[in-house]
N, C-alpha and C. Protein backbone atom coordinates (compact mmCIF):
# COMPACT_ATOMS: atom_id res chain seq x y z
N UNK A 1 0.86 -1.17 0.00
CA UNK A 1 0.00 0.00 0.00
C UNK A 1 0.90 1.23 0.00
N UNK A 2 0.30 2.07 -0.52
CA UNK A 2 1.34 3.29 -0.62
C UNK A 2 1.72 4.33 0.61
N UNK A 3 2.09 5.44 0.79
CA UNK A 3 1.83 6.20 2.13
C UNK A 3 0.56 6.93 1.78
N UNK A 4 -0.17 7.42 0.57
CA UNK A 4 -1.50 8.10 0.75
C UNK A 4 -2.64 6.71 0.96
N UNK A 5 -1.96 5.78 1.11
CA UNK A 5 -3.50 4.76 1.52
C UNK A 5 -4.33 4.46 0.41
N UNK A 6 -3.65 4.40 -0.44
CA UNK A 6 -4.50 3.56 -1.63
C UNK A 6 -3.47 3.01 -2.47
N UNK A 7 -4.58 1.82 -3.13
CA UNK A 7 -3.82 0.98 -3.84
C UNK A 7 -3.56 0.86 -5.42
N UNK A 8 -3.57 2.46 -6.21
CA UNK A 8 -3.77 2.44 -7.39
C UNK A 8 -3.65 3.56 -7.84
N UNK A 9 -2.69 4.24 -8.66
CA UNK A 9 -2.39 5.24 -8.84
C UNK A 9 -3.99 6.53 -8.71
N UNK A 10 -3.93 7.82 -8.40
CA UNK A 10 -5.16 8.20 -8.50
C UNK A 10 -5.42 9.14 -9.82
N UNK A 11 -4.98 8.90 -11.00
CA UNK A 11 -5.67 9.02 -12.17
C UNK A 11 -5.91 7.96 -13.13
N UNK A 12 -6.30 6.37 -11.75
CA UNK A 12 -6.74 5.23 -12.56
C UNK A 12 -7.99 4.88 -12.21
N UNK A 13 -8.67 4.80 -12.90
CA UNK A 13 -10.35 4.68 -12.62
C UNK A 13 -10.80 3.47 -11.42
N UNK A 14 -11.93 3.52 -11.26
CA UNK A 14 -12.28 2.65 -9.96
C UNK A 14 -12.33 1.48 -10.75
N UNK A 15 -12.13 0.33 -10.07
CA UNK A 15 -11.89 -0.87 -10.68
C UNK A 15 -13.28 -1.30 -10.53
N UNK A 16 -13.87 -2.67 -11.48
CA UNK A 16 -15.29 -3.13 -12.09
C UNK A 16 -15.79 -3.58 -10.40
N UNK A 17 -17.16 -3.58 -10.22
CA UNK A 17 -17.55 -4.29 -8.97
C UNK A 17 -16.76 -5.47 -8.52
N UNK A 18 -16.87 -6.28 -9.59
CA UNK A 18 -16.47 -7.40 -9.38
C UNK A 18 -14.81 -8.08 -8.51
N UNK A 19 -14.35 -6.68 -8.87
CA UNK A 19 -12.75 -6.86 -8.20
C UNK A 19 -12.95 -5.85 -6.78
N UNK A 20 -14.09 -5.81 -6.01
CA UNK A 20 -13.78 -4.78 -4.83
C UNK A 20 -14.22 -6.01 -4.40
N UNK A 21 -13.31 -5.87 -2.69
CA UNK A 21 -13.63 -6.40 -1.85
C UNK A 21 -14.43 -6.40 -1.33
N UNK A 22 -15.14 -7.64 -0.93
CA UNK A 22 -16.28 -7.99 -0.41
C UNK A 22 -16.01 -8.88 1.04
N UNK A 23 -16.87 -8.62 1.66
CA UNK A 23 -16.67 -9.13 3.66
C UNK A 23 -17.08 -10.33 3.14
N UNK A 24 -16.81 -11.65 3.96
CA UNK A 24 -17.10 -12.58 3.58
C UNK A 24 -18.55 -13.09 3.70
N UNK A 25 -19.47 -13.00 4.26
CA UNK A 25 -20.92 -12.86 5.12
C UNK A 25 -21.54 -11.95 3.81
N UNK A 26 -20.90 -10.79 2.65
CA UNK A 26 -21.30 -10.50 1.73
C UNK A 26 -21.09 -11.02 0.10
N UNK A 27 -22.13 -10.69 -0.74
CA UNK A 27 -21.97 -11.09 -2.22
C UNK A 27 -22.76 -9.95 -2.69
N UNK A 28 -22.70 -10.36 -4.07
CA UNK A 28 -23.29 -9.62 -5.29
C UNK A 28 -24.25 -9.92 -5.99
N UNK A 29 -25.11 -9.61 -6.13
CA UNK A 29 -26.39 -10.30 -7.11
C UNK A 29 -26.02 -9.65 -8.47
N UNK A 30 -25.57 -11.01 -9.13
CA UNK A 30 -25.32 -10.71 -10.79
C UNK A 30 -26.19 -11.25 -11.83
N UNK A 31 -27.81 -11.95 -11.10
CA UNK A 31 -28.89 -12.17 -12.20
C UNK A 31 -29.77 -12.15 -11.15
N UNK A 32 -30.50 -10.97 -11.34
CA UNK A 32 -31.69 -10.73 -10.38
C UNK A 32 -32.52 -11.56 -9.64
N UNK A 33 -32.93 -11.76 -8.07
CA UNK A 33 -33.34 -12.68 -7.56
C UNK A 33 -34.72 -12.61 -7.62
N UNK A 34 -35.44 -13.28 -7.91
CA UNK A 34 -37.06 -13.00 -7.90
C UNK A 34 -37.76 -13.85 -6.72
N UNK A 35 -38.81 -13.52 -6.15
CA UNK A 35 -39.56 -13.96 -5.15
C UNK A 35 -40.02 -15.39 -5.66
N UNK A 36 -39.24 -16.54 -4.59
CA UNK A 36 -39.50 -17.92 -4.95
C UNK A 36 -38.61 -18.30 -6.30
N UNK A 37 -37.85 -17.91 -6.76
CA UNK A 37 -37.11 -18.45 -7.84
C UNK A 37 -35.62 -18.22 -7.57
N UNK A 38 -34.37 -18.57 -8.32
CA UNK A 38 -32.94 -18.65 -8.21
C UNK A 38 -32.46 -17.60 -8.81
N UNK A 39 -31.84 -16.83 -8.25
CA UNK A 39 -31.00 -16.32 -9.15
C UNK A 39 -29.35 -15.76 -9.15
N UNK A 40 -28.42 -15.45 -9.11
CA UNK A 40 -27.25 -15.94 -9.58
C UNK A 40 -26.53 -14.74 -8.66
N UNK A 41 -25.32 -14.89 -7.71
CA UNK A 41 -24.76 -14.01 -6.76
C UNK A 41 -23.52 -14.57 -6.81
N UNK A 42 -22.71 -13.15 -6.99
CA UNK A 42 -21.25 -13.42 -6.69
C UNK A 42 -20.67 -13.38 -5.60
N UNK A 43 -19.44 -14.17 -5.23
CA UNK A 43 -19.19 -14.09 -3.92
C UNK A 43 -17.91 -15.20 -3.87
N UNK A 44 -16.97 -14.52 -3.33
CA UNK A 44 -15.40 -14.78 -3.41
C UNK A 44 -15.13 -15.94 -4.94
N UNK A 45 -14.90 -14.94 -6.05
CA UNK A 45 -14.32 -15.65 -7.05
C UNK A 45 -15.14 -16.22 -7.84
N UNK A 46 -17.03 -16.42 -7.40
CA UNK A 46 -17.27 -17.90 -7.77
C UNK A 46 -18.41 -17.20 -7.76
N UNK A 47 -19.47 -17.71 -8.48
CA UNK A 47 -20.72 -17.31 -9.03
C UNK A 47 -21.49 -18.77 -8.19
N UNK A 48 -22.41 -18.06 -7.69
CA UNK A 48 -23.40 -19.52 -6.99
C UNK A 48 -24.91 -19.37 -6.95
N UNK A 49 -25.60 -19.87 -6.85
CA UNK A 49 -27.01 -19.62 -7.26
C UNK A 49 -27.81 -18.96 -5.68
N UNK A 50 -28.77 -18.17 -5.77
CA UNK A 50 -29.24 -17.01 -4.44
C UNK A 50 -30.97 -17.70 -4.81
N UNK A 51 -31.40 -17.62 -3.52
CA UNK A 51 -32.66 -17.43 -3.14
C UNK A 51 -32.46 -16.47 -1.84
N UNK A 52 -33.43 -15.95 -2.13
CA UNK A 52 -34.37 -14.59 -1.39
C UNK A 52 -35.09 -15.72 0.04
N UNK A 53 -34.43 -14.89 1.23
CA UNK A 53 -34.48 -15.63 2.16
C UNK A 53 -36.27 -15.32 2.96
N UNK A 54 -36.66 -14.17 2.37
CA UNK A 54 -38.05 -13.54 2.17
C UNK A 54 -38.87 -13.28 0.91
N UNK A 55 -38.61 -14.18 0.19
CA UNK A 55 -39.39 -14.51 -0.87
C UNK A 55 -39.57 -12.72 -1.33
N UNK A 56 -38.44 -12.24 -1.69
CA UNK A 56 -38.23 -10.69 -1.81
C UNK A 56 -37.77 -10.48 -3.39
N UNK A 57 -38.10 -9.71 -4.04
CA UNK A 57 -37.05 -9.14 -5.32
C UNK A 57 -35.84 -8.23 -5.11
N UNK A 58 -34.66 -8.80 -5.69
CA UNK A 58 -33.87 -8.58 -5.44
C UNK A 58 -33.02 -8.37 -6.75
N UNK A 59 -32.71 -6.84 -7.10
CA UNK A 59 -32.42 -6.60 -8.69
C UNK A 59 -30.80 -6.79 -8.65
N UNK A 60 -30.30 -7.35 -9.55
CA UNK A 60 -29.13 -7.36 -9.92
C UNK A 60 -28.30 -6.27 -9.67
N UNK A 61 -26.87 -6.34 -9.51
CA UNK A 61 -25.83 -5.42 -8.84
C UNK A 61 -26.21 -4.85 -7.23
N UNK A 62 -27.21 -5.49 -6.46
CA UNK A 62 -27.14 -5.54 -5.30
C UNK A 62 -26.27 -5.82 -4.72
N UNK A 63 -26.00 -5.48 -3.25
CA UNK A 63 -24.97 -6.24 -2.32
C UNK A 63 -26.21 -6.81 -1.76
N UNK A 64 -25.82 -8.07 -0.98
CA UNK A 64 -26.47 -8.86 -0.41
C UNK A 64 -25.78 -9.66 1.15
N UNK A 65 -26.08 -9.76 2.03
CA UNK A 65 -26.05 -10.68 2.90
C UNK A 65 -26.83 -12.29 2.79
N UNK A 66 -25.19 -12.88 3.16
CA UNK A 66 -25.50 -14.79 2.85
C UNK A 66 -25.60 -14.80 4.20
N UNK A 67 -26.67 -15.78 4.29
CA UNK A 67 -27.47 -16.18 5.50
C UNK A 67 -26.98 -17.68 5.80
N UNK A 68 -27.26 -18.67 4.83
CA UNK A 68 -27.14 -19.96 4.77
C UNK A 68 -26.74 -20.26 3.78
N UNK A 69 -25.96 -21.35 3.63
CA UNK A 69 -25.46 -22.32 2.15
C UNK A 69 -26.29 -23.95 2.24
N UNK A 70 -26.87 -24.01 0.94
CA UNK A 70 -27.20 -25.55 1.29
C UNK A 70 -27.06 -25.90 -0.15
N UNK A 71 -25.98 -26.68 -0.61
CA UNK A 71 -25.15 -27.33 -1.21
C UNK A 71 -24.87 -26.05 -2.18
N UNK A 72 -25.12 -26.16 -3.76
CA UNK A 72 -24.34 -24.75 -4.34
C UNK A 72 -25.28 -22.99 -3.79
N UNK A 73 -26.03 -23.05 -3.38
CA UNK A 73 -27.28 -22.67 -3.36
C UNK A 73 -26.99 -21.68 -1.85
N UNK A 74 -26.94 -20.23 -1.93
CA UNK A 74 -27.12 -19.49 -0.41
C UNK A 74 -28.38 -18.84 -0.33
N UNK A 75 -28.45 -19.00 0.95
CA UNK A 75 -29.94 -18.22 1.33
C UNK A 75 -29.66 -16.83 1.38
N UNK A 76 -30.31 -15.72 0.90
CA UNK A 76 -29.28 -14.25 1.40
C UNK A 76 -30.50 -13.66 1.33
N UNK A 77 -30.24 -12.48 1.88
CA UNK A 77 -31.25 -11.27 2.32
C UNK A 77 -30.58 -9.72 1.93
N UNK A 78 -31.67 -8.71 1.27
CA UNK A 78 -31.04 -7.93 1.06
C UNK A 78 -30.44 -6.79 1.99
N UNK A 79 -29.75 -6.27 2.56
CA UNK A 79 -29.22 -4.99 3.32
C UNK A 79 -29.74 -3.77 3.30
N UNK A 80 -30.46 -3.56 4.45
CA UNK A 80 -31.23 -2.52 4.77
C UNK A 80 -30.94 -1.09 4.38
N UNK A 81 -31.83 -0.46 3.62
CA UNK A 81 -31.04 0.79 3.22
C UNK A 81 -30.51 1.37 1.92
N UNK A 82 -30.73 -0.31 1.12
CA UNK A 82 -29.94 -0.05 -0.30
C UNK A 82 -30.55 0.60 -1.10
């Protein structure tokens, strides 16, 4: 890291969602989650399939909180506020 505290010169643009760090307990919704159906969340490296832990819509490029994993499949909820 540099001494001004960042990691990238500052006349280089913000890097794609996909390369910011994410807490581990968080992901990304990269194919919109619909109420009662699957849909597709990123989360360390790896694309895995999301259900809506409240049968909620949940539009793509969300952040999301993973609740549960049950086999490829996390339960997540969206973050209050977004």
């Amino acid at each position: 890291m540099s001494l001004s505290g960042r990691d990238r010169p500052l006349n280089e643009p913000n890097p794609p969602l996909s390369r910011v760090f994410i807490a581990n307990n968080l992901a990304i919704v990269s194919d919109a989650i619909n109420p009662g159906q699957l849909g597709r969340v990123y989360h360390q490296a790896t694309y895995w399939f999301g259900c809506a832990l409240d049968d909620v819509y949940i539009p793509k490029g969300s952040i999301i909180e993973l609740v549960e994993r049950q086999g490829n499949t996390w339960l997540v909820k969206p973050i209050a506020g977004q």
